[in-house]
PDB file of N, CA and C in Angstrom:
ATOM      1  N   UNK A   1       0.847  -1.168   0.000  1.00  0.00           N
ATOM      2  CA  UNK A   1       0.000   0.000   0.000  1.00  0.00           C
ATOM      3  C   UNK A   1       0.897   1.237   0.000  1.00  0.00           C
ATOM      4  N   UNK A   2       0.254   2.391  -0.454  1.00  0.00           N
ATOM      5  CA  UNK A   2       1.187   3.193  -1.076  1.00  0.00           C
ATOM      6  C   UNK A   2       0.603   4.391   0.201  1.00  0.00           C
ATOM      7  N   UNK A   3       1.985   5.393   0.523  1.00  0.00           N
ATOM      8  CA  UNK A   3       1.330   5.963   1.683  1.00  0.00           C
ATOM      9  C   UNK A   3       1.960   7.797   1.209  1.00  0.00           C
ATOM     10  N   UNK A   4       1.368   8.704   1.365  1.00  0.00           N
ATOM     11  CA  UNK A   4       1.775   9.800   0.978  1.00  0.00           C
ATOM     12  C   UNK A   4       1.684  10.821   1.698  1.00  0.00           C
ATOM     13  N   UNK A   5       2.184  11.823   1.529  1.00  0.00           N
ATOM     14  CA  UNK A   5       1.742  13.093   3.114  1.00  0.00           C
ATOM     15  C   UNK A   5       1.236  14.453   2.128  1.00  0.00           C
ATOM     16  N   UNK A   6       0.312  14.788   2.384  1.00  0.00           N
ATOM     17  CA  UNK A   6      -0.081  16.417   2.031  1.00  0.00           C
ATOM     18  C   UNK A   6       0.155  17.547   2.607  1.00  0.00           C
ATOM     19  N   UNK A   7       1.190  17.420   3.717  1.00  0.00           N
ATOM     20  CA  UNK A   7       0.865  18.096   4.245  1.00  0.00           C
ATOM     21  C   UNK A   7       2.447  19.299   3.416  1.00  0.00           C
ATOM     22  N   UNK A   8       2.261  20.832   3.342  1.00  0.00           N
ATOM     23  CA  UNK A   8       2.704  21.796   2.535  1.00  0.00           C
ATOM     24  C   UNK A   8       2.934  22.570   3.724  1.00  0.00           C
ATOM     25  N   UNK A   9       4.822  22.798   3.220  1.00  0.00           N
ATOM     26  CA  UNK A   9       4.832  24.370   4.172  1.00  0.00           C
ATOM     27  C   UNK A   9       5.705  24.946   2.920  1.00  0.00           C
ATOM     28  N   UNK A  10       4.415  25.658   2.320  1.00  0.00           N
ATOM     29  CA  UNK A  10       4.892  26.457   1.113  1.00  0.00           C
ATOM     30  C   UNK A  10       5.680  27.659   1.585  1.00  0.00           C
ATOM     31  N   UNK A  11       4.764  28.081   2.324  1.00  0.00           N
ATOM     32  CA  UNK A  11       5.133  29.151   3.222  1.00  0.00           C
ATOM     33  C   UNK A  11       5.328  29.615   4.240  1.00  0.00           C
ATOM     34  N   UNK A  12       6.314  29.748   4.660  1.00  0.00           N
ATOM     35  CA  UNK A  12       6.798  30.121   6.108  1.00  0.00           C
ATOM     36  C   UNK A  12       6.382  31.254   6.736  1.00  0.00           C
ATOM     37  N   UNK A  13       6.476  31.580   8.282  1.00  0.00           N
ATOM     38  CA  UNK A  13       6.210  32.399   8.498  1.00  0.00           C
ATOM     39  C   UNK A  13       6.989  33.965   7.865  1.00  0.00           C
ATOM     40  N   UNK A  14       6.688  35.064   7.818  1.00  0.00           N
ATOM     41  CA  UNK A  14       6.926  35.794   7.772  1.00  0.00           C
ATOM     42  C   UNK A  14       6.638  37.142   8.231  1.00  0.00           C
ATOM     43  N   UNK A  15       7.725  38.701   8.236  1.00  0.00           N
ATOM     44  CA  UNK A  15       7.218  39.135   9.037  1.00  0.00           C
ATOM     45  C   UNK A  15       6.662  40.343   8.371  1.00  0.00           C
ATOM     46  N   UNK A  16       7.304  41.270   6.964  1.00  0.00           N
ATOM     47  CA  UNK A  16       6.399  41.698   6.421  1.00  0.00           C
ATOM     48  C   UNK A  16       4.974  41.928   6.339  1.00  0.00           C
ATOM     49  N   UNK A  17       4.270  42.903   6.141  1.00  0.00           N
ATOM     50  CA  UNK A  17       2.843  42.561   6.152  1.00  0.00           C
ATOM     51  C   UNK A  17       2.020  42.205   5.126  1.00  0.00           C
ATOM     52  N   UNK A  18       2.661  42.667   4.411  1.00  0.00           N
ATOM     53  CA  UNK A  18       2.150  42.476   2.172  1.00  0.00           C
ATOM     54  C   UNK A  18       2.537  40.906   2.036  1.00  0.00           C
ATOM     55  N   UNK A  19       4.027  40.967   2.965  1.00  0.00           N
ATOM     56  CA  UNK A  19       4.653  39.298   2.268  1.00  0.00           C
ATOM     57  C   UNK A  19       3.507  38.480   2.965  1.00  0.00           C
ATOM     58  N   UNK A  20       3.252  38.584   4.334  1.00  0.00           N
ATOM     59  CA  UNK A  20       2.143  37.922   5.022  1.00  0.00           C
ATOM     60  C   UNK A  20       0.818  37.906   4.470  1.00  0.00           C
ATOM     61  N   UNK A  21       0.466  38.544   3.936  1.00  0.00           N
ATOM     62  CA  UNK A  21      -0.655  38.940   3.097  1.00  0.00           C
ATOM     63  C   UNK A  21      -0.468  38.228   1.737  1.00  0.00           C
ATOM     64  N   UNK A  22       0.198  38.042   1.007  1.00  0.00           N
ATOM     65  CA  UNK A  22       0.238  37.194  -0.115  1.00  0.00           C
ATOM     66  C   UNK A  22       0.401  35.803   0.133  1.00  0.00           C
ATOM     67  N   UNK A  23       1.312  35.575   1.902  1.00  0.00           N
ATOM     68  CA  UNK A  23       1.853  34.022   2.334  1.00  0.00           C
ATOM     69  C   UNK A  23       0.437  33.489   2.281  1.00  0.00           C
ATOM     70  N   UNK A  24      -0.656  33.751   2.823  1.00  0.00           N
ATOM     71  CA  UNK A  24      -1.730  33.945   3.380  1.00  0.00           C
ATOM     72  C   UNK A  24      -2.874  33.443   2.722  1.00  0.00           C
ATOM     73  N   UNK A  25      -2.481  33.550   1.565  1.00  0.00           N
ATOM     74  CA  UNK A  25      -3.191  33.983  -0.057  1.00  0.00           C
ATOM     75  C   UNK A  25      -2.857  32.298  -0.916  1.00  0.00           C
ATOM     76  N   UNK A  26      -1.182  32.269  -0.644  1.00  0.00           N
ATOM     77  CA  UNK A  26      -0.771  30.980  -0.810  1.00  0.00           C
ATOM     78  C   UNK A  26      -0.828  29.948  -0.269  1.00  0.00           C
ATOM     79  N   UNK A  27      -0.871  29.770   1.077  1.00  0.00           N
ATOM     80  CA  UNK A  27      -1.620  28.850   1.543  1.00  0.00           C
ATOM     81  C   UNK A  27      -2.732  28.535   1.214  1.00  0.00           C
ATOM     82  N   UNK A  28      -3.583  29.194   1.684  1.00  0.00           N
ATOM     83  CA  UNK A  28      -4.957  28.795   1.226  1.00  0.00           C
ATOM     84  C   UNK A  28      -5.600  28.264  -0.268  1.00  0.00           C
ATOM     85  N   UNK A  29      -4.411  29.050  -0.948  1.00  0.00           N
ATOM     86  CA  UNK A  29      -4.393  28.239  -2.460  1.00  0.00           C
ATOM     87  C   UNK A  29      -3.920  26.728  -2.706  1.00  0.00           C
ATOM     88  N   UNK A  30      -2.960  26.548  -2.097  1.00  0.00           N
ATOM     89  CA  UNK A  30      -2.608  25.386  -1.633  1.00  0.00           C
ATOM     90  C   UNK A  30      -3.981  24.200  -1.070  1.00  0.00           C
ATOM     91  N   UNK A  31      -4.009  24.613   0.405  1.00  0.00           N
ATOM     92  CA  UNK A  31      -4.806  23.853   0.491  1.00  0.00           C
ATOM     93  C   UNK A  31      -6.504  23.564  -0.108  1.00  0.00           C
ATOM     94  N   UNK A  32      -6.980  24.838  -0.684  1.00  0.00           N
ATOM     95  CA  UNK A  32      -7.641  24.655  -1.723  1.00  0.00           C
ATOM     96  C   UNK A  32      -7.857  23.489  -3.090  1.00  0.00           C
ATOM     97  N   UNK A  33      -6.102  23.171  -3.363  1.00  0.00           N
ATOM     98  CA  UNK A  33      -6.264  22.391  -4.214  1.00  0.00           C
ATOM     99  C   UNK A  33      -6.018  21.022  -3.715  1.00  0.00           C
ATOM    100  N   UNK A  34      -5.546  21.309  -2.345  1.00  0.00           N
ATOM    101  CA  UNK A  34      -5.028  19.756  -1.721  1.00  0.00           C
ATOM    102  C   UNK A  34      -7.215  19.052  -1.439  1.00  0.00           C
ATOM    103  N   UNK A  35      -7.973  20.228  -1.051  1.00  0.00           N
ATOM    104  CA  UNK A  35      -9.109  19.592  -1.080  1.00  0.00           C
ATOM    105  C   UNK A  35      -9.826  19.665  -2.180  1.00  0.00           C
ATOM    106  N   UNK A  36      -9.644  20.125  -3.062  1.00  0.00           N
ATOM    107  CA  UNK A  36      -9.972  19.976  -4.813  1.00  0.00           C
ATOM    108  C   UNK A  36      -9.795  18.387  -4.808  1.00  0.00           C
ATOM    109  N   UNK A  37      -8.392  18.002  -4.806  1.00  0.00           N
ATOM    110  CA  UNK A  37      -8.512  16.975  -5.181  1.00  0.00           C
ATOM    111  C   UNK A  37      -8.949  15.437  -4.036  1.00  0.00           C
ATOM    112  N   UNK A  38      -8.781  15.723  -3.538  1.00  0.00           N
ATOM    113  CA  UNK A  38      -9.944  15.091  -2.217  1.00  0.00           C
ATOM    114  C   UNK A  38     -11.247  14.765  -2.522  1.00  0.00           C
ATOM    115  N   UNK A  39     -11.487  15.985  -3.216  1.00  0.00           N
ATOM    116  CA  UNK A  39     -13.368  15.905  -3.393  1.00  0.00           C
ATOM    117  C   UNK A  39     -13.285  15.062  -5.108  1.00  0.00           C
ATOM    118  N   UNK A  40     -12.251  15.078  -5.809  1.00  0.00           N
ATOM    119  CA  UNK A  40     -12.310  14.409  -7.041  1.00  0.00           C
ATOM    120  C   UNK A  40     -11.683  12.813  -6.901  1.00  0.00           C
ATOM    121  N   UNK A  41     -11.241  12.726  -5.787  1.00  0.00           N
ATOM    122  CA  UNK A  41     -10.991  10.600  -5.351  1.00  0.00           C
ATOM    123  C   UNK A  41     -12.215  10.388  -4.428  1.00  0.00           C
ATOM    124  N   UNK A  42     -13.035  11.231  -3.955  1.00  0.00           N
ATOM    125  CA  UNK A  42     -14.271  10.896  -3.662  1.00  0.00           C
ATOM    126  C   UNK A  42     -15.064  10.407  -4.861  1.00  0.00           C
ATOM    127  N   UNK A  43     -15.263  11.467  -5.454  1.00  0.00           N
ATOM    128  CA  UNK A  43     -16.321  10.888  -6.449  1.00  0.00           C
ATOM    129  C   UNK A  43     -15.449  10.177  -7.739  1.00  0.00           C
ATOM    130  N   UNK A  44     -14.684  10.045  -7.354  1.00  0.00           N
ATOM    131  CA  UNK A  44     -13.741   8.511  -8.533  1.00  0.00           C
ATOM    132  C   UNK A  44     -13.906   7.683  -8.144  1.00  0.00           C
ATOM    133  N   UNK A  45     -14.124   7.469  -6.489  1.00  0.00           N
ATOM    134  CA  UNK A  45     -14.832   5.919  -5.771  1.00  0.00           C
ATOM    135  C   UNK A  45     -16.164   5.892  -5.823  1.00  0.00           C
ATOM    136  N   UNK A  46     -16.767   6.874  -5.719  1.00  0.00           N
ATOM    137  CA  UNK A  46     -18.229   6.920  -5.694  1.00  0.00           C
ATOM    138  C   UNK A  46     -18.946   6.094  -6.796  1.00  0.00           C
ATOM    139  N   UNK A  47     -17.933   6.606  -7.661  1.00  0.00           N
ATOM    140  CA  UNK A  47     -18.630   6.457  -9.002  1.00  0.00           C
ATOM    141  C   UNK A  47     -18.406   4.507  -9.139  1.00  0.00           C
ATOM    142  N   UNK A  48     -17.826   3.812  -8.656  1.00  0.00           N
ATOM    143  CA  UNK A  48     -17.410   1.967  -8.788  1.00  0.00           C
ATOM    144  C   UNK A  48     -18.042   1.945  -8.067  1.00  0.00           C
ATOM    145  N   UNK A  49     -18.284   0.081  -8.757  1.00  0.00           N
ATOM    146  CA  UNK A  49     -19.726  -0.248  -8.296  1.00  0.00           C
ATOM    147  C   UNK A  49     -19.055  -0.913  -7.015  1.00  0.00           C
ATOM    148  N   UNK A  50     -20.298  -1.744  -6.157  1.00  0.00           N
ATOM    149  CA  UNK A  50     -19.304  -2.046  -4.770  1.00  0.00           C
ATOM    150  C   UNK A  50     -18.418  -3.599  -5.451  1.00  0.00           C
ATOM    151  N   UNK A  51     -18.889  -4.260  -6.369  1.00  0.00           N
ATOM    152  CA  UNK A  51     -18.272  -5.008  -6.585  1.00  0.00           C
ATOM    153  C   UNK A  51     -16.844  -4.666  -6.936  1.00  0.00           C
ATOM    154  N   UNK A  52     -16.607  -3.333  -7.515  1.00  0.00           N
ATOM    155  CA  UNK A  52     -14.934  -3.044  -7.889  1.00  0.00           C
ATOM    156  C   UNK A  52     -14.583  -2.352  -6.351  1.00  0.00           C
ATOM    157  N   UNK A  53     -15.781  -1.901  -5.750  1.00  0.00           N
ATOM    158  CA  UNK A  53     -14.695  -1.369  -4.239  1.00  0.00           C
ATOM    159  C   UNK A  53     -14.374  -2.498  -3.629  1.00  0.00           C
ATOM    160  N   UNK A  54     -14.883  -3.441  -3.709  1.00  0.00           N
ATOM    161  CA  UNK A  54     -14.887  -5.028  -2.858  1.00  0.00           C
ATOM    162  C   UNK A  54     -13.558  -5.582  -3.535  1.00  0.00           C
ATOM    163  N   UNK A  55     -13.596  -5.595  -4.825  1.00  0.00           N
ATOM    164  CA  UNK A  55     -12.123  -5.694  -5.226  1.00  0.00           C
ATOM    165  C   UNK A  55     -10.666  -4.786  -4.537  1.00  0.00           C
ATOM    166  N   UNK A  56     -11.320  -3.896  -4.059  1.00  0.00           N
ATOM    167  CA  UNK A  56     -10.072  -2.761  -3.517  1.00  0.00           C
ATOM    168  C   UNK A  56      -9.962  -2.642  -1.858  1.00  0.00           C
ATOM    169  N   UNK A  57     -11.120  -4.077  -1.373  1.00  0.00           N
ATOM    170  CA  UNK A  57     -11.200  -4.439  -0.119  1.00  0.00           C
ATOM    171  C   UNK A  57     -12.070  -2.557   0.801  1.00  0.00           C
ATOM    172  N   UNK A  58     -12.490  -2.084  -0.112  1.00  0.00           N
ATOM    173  CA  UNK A  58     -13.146  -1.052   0.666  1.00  0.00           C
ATOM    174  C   UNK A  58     -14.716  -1.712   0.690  1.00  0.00           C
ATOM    175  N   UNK A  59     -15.436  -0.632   1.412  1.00  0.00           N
ATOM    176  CA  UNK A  59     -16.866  -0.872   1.075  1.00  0.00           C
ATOM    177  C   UNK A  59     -17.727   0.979   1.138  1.00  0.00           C
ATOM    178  N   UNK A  60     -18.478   1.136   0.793  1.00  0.00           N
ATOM    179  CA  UNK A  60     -19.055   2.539   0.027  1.00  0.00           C
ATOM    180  C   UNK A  60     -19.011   3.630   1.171  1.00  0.00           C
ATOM    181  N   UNK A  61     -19.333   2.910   2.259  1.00  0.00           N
ATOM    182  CA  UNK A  61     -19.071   3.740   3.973  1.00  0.00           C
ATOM    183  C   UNK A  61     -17.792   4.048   4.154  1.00  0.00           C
ATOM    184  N   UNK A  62     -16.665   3.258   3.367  1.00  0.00           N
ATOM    185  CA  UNK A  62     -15.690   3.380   3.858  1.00  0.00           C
ATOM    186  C   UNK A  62     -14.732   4.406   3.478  1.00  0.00           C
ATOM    187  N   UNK A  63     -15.394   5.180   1.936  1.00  0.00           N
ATOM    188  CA  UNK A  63     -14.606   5.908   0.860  1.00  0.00           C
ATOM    189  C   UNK A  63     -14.178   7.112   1.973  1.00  0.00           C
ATOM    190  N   UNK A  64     -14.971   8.266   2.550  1.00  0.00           N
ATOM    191  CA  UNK A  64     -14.635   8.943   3.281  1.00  0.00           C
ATOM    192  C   UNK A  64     -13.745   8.899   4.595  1.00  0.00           C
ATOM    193  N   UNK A  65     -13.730   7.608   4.909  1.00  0.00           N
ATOM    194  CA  UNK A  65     -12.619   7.610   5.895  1.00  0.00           C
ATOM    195  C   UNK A  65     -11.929   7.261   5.060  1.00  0.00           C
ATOM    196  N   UNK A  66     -11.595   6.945   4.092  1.00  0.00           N
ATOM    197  CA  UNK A  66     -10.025   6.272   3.085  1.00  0.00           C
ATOM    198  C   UNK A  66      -9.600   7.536   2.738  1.00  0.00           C
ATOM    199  N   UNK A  67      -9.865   7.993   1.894  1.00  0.00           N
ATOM    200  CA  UNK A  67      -9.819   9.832   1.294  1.00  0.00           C
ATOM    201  C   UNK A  67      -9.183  10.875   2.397  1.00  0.00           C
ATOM    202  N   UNK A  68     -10.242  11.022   3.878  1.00  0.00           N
ATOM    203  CA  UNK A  68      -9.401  11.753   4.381  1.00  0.00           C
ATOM    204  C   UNK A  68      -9.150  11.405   5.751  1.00  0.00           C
ATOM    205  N   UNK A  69      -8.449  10.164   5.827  1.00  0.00           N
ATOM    206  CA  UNK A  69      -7.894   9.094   7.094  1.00  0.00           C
ATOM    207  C   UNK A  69      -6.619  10.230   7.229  1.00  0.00           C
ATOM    208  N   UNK A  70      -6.116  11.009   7.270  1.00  0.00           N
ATOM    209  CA  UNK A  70      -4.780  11.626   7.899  1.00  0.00           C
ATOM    210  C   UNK A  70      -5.288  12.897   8.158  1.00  0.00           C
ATOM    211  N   UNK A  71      -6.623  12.881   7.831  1.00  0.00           N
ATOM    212  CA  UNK A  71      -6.628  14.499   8.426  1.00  0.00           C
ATOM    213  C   UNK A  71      -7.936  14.680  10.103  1.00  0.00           C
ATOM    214  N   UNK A  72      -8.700  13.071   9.419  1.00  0.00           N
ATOM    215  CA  UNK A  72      -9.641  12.718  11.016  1.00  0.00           C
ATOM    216  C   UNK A  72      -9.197  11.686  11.116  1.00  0.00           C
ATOM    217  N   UNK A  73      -8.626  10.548  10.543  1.00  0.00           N
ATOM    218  CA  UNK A  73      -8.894   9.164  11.532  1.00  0.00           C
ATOM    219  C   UNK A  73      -7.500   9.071  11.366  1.00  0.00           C
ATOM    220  N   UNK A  74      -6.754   9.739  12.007  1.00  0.00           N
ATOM    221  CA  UNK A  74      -4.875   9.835  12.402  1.00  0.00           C
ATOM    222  C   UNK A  74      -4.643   8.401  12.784  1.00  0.00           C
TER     223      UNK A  74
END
């Protein structure tokens, strides 16, 4: 099983207020797309029938804890 981390430190703190203000801007862009694509392996499982999730040893309850198991079920 293949295991990966999302987690982004694009941006560091800083002390500027504009730079903070754009850091700010980038983050949230960031994680924007880190849950973009979250919500698009949701509905890529959604969409198989349970016989192919049963092949992938999931079951249809289970897609949301698989998807985002590192951010609630640590």
């Amino acid at each position: 099983m293949a295991h990966y981390s999302t987690e982004h430190a694009a941006f560091g703190p800083v002390s500027n207020p504009i730079s903070r203000f754009f850091a700010t801007i980038g983050n949230a862009l960031v994680l924007m797309s880190t849950a973009n694509a979250r919500v698009r392996q949701v509905e890529r499982l959604q969409s198989l029938s349970n016989e192919q999730l049963a092949e992938r040893g999931m079951r249809r309850e289970d897609i949301a804890r698989h998807v985002f198991r590192d951010l609630y079920w640590g």
